[in-house]
Protein backbone atom coordinates (compact mmCIF):
# COMPACT_ATOMS: atom_id res chain seq x y z
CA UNK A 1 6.07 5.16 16.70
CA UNK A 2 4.32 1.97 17.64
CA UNK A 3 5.14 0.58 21.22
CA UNK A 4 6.28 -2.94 21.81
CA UNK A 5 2.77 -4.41 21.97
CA UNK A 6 1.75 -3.53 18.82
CA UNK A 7 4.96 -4.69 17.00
CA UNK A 8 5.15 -8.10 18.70
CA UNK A 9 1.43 -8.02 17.51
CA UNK A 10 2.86 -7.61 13.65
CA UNK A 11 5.60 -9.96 14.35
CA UNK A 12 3.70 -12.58 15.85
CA UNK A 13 1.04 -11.93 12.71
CA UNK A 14 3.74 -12.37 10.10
CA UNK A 15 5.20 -15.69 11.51
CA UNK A 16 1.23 -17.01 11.82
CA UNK A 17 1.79 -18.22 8.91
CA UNK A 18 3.78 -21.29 8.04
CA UNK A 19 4.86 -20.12 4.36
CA UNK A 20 5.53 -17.07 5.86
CA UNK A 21 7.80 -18.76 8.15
CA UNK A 22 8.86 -20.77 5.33
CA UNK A 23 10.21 -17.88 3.50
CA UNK A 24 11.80 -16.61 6.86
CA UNK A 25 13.71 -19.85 7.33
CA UNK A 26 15.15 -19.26 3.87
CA UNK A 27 15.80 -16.33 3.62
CA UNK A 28 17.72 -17.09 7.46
CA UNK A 29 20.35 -18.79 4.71
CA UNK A 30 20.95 -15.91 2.50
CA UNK A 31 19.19 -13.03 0.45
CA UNK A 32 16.98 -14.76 -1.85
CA UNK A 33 14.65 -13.16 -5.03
CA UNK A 34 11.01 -12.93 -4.54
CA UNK A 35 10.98 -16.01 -7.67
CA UNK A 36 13.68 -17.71 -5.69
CA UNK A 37 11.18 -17.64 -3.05
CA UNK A 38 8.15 -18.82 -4.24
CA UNK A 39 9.87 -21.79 -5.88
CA UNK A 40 9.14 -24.36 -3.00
CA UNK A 41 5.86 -23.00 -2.11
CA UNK A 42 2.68 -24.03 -3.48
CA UNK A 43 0.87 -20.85 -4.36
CA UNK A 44 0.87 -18.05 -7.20
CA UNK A 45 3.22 -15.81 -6.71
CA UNK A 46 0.96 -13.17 -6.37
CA UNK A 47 0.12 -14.85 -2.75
CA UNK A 48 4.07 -14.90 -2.21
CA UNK A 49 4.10 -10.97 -3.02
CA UNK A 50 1.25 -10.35 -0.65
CA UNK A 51 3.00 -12.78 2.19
CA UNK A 52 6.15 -10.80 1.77
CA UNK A 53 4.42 -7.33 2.34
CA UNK A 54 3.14 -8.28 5.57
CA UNK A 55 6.59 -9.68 6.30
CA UNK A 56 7.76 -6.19 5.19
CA UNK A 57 5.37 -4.45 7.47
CA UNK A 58 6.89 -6.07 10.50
CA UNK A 59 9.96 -5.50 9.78
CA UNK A 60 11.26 -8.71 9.58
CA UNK A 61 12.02 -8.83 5.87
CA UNK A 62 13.33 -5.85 3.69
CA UNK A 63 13.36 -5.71 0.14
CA UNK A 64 14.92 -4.05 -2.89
CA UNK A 65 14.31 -4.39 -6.71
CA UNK A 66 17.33 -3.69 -9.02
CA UNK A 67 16.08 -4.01 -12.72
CA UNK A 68 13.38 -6.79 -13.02
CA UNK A 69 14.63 -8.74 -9.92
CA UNK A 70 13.10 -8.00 -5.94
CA UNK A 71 15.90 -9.06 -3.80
CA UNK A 72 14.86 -10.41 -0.16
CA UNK A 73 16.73 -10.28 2.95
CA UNK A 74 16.07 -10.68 6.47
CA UNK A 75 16.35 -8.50 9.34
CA UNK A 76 17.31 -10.41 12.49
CA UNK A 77 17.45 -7.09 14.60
CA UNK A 78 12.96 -7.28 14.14
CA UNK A 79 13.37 -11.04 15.87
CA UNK A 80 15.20 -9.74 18.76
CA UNK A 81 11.52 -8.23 19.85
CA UNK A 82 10.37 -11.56 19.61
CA UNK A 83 13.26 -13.51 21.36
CA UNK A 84 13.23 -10.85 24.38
CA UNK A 85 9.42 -11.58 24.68
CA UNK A 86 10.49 -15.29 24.46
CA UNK A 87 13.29 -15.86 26.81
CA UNK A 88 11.35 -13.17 29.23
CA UNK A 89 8.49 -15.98 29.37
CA UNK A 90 10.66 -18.92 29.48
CA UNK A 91 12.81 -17.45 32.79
CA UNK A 92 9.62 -16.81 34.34
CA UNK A 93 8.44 -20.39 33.84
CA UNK A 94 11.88 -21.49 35.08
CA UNK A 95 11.35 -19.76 37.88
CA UNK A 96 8.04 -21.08 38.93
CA UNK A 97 9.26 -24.57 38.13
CA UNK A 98 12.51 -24.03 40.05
CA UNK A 99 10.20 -23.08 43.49
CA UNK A 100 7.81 -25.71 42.81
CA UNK A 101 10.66 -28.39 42.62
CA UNK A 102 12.26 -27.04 45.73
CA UNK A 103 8.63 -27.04 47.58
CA UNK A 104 8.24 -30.75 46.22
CA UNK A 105 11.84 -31.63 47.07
CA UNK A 106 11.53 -30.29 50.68
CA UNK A 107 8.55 -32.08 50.97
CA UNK A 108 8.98 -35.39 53.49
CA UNK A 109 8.32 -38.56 51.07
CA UNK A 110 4.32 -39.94 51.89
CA UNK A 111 3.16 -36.14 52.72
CA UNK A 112 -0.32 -35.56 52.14
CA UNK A 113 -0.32 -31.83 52.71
């Protein structure tokens, strides 16, 4: 089982990427095929197969091919990793920014110190 670190290290990896996020965003609308996909992007779609396994890896995408088609959806449970790590550094900034405005606020006006 890989511990936090190492899976916000995969999800961080597969969003790197801007077609990577790309795909994410669409997909974000609705299952899409791997053809579907590639459509807007400017590469083969060989690169768009390899993209999509590392998406896969992280766990932000799953996949499933019925006949000749590989359907695409996302997996918003894998971003929740992400957003924790997020909003965890965001209330910590708040929080620093929060004591420094009270500090400056208590401050008389013309203080040098």
């Amino acid at each position: 089982m890989l511990n936090n670190s190492q899976k916000l290290d995969l999800l961080f990896h597969a969003l790197s990427d801007p077609g990577r996020r790309g795909m994410v965003e669409t997909l974000s609308q609705g299952p899409a095929s791997v053809s579907e996909l590639a459509a807007p992007l400017d590469m083969t779609l060989s690169a768009v197969v390899q993209h999509l396994a590392v998406l896969e890896a992280s766990g932000i995408v799953r996949s499933e091919k019925q006949g000749r088609v590989r359907t695409c959806r996302i997996e918003p449970e894998a971003l929740s990793l992400v957003e924790l790590w997020v909003n965890a550094r965001r209330t910590s900034w708040e929080r620093k920014l929060d004591g420094l405005g009270e500090f400056l606020a208590a401050k008389p006006d013309g203080s040098k110190s």
